[in-house]
Protein backbone atom coordinates (compact mmCIF):
# COMPACT_ATOMS: atom_id res chain seq x y z
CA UNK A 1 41.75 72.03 120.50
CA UNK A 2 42.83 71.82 124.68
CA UNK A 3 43.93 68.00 124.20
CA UNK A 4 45.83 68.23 120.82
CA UNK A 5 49.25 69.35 122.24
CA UNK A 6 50.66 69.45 118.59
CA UNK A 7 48.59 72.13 117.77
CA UNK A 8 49.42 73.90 121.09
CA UNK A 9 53.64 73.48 120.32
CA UNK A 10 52.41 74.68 116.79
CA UNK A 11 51.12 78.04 118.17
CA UNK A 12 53.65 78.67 120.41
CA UNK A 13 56.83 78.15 117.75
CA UNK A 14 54.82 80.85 116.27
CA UNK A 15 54.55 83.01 119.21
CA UNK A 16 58.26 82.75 119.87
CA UNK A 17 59.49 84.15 116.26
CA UNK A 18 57.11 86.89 117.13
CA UNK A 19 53.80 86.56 115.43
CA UNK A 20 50.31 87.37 117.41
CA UNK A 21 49.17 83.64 117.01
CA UNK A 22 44.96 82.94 117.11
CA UNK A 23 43.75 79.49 117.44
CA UNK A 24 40.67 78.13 115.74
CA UNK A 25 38.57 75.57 116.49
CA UNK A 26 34.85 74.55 117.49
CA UNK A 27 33.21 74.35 120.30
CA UNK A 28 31.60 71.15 121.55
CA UNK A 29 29.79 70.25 124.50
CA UNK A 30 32.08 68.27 126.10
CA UNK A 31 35.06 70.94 124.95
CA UNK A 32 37.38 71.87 127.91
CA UNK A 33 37.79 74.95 128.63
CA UNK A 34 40.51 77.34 127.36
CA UNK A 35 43.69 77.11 129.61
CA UNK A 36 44.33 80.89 131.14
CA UNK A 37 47.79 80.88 130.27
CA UNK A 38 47.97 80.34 126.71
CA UNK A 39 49.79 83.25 125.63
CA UNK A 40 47.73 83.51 122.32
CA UNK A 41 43.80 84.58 121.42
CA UNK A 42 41.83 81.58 120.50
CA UNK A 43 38.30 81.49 118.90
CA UNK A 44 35.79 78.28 119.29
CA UNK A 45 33.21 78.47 116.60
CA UNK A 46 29.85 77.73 117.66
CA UNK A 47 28.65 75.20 114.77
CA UNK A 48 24.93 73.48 114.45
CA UNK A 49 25.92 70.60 112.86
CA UNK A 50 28.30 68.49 115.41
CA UNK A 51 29.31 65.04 112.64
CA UNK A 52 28.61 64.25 109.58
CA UNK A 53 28.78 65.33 106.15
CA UNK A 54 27.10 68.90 106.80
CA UNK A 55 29.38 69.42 109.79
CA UNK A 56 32.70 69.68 107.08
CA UNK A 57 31.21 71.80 105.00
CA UNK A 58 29.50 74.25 107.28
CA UNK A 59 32.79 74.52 109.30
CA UNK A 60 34.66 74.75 105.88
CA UNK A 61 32.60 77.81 105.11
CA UNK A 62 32.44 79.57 108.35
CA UNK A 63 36.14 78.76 108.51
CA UNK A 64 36.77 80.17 104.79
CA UNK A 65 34.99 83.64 105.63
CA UNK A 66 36.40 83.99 108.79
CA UNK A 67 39.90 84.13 107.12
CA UNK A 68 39.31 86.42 104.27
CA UNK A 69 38.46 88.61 106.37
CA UNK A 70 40.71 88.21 109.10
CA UNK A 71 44.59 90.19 108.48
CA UNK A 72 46.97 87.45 108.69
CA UNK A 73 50.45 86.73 107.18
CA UNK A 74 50.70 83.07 107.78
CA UNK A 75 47.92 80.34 107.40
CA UNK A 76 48.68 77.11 109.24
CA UNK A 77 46.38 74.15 108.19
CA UNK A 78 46.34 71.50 110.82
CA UNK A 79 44.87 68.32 108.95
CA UNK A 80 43.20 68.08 105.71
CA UNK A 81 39.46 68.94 107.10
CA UNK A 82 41.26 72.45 107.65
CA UNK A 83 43.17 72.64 104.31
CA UNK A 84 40.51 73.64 102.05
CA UNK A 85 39.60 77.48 103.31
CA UNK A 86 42.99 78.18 103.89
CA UNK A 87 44.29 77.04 101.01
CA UNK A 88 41.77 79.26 98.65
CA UNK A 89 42.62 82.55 101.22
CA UNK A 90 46.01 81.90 100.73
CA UNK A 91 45.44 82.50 97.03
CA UNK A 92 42.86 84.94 97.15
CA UNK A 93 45.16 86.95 99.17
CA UNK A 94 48.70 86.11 98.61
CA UNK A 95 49.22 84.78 101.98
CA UNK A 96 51.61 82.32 102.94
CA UNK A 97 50.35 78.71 103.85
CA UNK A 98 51.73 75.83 105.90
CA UNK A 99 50.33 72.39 105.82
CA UNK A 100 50.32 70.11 108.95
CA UNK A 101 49.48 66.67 108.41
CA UNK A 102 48.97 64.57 111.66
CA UNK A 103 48.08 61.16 109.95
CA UNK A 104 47.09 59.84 106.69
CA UNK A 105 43.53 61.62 107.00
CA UNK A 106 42.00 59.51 103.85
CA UNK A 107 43.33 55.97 105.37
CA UNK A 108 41.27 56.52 108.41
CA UNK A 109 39.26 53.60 109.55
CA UNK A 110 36.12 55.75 109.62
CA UNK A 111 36.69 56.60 105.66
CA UNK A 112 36.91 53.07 104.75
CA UNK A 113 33.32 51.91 104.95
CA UNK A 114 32.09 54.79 103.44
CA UNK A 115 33.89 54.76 99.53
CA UNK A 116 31.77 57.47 98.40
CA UNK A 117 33.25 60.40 101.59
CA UNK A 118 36.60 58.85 101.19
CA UNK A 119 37.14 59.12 97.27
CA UNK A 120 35.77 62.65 97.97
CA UNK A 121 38.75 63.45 100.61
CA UNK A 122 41.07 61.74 98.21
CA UNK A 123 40.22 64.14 95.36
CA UNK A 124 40.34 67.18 97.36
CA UNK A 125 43.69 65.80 99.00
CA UNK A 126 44.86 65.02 95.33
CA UNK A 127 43.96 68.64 94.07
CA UNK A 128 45.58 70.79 96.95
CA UNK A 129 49.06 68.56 98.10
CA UNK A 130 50.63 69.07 94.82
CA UNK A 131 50.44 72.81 95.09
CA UNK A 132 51.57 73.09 98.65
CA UNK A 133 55.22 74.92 99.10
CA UNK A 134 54.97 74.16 102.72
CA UNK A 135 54.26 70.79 104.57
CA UNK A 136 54.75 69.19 107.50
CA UNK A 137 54.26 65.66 109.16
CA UNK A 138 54.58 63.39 112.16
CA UNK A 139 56.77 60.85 111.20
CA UNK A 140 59.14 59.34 108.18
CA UNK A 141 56.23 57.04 106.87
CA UNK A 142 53.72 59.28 106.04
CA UNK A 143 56.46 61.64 104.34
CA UNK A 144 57.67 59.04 102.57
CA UNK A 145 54.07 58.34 101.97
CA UNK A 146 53.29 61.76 100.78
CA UNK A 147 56.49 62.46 98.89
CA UNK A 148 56.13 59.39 96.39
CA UNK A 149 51.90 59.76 95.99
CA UNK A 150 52.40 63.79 95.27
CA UNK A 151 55.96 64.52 94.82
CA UNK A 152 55.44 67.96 97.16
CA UNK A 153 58.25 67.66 99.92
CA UNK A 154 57.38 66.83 103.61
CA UNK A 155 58.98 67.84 106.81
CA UNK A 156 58.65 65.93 109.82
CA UNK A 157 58.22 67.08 113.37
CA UNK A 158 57.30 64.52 115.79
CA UNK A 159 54.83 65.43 118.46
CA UNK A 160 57.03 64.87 120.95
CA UNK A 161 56.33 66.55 124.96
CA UNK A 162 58.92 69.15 126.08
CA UNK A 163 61.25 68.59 129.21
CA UNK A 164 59.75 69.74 132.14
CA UNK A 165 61.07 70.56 135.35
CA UNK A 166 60.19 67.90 138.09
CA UNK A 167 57.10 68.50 139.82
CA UNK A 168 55.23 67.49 142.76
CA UNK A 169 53.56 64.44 141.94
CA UNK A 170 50.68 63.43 143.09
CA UNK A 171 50.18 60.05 144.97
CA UNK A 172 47.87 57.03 144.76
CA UNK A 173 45.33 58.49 147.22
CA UNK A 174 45.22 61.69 145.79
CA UNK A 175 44.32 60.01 142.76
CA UNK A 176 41.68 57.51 144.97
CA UNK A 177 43.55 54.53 143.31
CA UNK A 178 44.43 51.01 145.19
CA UNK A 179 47.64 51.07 146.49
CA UNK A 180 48.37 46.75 146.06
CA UNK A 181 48.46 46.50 142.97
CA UNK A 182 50.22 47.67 139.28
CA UNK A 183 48.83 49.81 137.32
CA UNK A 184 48.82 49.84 133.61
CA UNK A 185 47.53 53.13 131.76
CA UNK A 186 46.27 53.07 127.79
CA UNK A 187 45.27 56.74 127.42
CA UNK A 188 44.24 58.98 124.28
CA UNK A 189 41.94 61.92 123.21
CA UNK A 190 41.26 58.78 119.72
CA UNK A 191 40.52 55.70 121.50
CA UNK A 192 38.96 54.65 118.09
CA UNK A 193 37.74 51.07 116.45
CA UNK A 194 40.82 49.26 115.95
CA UNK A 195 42.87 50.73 118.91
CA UNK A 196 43.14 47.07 120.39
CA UNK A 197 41.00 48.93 123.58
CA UNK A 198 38.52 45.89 123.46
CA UNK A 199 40.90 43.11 123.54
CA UNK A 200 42.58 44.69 126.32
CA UNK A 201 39.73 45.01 128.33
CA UNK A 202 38.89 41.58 127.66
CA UNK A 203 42.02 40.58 128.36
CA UNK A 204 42.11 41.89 131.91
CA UNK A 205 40.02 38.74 132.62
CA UNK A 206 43.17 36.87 132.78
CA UNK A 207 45.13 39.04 134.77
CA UNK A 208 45.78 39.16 138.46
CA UNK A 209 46.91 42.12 140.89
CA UNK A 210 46.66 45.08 138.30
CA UNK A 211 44.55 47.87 137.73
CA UNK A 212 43.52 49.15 133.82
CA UNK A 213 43.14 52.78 133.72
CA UNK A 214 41.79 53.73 130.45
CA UNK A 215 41.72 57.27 129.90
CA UNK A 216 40.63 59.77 127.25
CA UNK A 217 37.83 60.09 124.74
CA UNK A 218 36.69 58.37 121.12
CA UNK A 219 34.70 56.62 119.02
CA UNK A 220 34.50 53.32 121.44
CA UNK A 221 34.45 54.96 124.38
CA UNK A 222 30.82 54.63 124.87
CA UNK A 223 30.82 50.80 124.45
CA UNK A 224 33.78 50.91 127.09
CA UNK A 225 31.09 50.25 130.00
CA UNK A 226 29.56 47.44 128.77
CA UNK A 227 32.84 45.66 127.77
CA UNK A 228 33.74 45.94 131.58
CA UNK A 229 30.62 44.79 132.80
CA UNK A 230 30.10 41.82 130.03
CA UNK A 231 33.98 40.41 130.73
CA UNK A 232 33.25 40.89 134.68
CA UNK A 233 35.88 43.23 135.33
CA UNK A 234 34.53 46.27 136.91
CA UNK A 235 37.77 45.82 139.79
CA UNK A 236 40.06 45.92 137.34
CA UNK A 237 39.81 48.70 134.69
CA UNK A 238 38.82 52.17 135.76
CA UNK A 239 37.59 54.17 132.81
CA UNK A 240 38.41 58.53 133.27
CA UNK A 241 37.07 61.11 130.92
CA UNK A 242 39.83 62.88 128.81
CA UNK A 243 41.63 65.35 131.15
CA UNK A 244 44.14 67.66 130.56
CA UNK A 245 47.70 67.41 129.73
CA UNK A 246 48.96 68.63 133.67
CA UNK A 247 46.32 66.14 135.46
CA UNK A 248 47.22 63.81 132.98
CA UNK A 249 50.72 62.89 133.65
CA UNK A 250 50.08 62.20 137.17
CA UNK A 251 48.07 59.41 136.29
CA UNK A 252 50.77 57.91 133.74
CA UNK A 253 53.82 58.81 136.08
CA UNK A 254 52.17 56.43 138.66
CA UNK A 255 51.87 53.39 136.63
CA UNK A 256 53.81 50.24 135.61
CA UNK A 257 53.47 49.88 132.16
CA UNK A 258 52.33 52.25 129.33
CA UNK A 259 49.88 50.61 126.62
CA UNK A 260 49.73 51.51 122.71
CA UNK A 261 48.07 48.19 121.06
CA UNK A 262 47.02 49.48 117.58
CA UNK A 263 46.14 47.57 114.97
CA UNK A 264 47.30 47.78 111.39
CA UNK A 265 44.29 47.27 109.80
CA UNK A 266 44.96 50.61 107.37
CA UNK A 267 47.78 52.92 106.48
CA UNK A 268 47.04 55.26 109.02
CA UNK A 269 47.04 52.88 112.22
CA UNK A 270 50.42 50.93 110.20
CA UNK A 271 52.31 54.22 110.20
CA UNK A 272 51.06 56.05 113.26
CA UNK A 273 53.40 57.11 115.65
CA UNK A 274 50.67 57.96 118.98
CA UNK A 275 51.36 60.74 121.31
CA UNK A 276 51.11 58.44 124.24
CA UNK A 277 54.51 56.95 122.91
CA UNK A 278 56.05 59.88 124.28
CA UNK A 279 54.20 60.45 126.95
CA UNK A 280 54.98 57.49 128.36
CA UNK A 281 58.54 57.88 127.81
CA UNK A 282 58.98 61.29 129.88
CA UNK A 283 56.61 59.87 132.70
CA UNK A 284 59.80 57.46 132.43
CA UNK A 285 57.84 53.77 132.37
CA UNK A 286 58.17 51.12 129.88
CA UNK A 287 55.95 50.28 127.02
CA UNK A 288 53.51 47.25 125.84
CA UNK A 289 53.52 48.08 121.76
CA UNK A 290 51.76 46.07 118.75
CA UNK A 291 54.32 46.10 116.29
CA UNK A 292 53.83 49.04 114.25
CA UNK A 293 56.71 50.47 112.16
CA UNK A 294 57.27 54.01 113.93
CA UNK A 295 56.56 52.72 116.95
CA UNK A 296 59.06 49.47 116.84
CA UNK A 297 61.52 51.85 115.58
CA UNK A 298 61.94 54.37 118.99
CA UNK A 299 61.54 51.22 121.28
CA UNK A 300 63.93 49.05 119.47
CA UNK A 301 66.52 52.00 119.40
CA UNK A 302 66.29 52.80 123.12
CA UNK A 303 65.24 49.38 124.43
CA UNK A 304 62.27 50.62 126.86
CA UNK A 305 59.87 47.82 126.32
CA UNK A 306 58.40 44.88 124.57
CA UNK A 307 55.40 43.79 122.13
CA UNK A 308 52.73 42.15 121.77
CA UNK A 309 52.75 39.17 118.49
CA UNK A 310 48.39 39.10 118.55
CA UNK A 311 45.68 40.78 119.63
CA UNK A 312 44.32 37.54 121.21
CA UNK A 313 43.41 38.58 124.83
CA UNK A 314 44.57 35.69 126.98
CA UNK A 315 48.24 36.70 124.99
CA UNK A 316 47.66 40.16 125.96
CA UNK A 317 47.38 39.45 129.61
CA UNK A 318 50.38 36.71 129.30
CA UNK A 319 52.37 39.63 127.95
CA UNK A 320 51.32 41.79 130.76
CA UNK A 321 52.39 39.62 133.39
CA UNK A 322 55.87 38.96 131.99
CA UNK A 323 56.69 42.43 130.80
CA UNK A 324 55.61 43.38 134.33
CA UNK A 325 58.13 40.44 136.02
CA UNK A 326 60.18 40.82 133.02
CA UNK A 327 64.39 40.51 134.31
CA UNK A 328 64.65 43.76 131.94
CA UNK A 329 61.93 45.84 133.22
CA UNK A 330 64.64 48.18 135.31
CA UNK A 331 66.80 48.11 132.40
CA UNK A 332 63.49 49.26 130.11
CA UNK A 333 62.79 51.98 132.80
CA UNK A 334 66.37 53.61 133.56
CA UNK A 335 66.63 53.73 129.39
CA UNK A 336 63.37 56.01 129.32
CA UNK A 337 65.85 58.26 130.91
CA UNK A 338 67.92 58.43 127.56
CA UNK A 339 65.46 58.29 125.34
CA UNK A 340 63.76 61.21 126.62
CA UNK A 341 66.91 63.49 126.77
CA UNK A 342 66.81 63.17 123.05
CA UNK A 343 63.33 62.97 122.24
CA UNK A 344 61.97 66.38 123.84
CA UNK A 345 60.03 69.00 121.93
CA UNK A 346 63.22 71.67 123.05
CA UNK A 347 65.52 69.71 120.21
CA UNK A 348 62.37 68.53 117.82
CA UNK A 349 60.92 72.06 117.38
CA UNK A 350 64.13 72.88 116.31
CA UNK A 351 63.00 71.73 113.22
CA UNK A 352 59.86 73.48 112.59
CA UNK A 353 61.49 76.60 113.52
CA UNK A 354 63.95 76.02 110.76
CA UNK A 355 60.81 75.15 108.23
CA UNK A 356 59.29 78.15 109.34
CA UNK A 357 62.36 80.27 108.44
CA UNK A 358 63.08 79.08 105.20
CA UNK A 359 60.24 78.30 103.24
């Protein structure tokens, strides 16, 4: 809810053509808190179940009853574990309904071992997509995706950050990080299986005179610990707790190279297009990619970095080490500059805006 800045931009495109926006969500007990600013009410359901099957459906309901009761004129659906109660308000009462689809929800690598809970998402996907009159995704993949498996129309709207004015930065000490050597930064509020985050640990083995910081939250994050301590490289990664967006970018501003090693082991990783992408871009440094179709698209067109060809860790640190002393590496870093005067939320939400106006 505080780390997804999609849904944030979301609410606030709202705010701006004049609705009274409230956020939903639940409340975990690792949830940070509720920025004051947020010009918008939000409301963090307290739910018993925390995963699992019994978690969707009790947050399905309490979400569902919540709404039909609740006076609204627009629904906005962020993912298909939302879609459900919203969609059957919207018909109950006649309000309007806009589908956002961050990823290919029923591709996700925690679906695929469990064929039962994924055919289950796939039939409720099936049943509500092709009576959607308003949809939205992150990137030309998945609409393409979309538009050929239901033949409902897609827009896209990139997560992408918004300028920002320049700020005081903070420095290496503030930070308490070494000031001799490079720092590289993979960070994430998904660090999932199949992220490439164990490799690159591993890989940090091989590497000499950089720092790993890791930061964020997932499904691997737990195992993250052990990893460092089993490869012997406790002085080289330093592993931070997802943080928000402002303390955030002082972290990535300050390193080297930006990390985004996915692997395309399923639709969803093929055709994602990570928020860190962009992030890295407006903190202005160049990027270490797996070869991923969205994401070889923006660095190919603005030439600010370089891939990886494996996932083999003694290739990741070779690629480290010559991206880092790489002839191009100023060229990579002054183009960030370009790419991130066109890709900025100001001329992507421009988009939405117009999807929210018309449809």
């Amino acid at each position: 809810m505080v780390t997804d800045h999609r849904v944030y931009k979301s609410c606030m495109c709202l705010n701006e053509m004049g609705y009274e926006v409230e956020l939903i969500g639940r409340r975990l007990p690792n949830s940070l808190p509720i920025p004051q600013q947020w010009p918008y009410r939000t409301k963090r359901m307290r739910l018993f179940f925390k995963s699992g099957p019994l978690f969707y459906v009790w947050f399905n309901v309490r979400l569902f009853f919540y709404l039909l009761f609740k006076k609204t004129d627009v629904l906005l659906a962020n993912d298909l574990d939302t879609l459900l109660p919203n969609f059957l308000v919207s018909k109950l009462r006649n309000v309007r309904l806009v589908y956002d689809s961050h990823e290919v929800f029923c591709e996700v690598p925690e679906l695929q071992a469990t064929p039962f809970k994924k055919k289950l998402w796939e039939k409720l996907e099936g049943f509500l997509v092709p009576r959607l009159k308003t949809a939205i995704t992150v990137n030309e993949s998945i609409k393409q995706y979309f538009e050929k498996k239901y033949g409902t129309p897609f827009w896209v709207v990139r997560n992408i950050p918004d300028l920002e004015a320049p700020r005081v930065q903070k420095t290496r000490a503030d930070l308490k990080l070494p000031e001799d050597v490079a720092l590289l930064i993979l960070q994430g509020a998904g660090l999932n299986v199949n992220r490439g985050v164990e490799e690159l640990i591993e890989s940090m083995q091989f590497t000499n005179n950089v720092l790993l910081l890791i930061i964020g939250s997932g499904d691997v994050w737990s195992k993250l610990p052990a990893l460092i301590e089993k490869f012997k490289v406790n002085e080289k990664v330093k592993l931070i707790s997802k943080v928000p967006k402002s303390e955030l970018i002082h972290y990535t501003q300050l390193a080297k190279l930006g990390i985004s090693i996915d692997k395309a082991t399923n639709l969803n990783y093929k055709w994602s297009l990570p928020n860190k992408v962009f992030d890295y871009i407006h903190a202005g440094i160049p990027i270490l990619a797996s070869r991923l179709t969205e994401i070889e698209k923006i660095i190919e067109q603005y030439n600010i970095g370089y891939f990886i060809e494996s996932h083999e860790p003694k290739h990741i640190a070779q690629r480290i080490h010559e991206g880092l002393n790489h002839t191009d590496y100023k060229m990579w870093q002054a183009n960030t500059l370009n790419a991130k005067l066109e890709l900025n939320w100001h001329n992507e939400k421009q988009i939405l805006l117009q999807c929210l106006r018309e449809n």
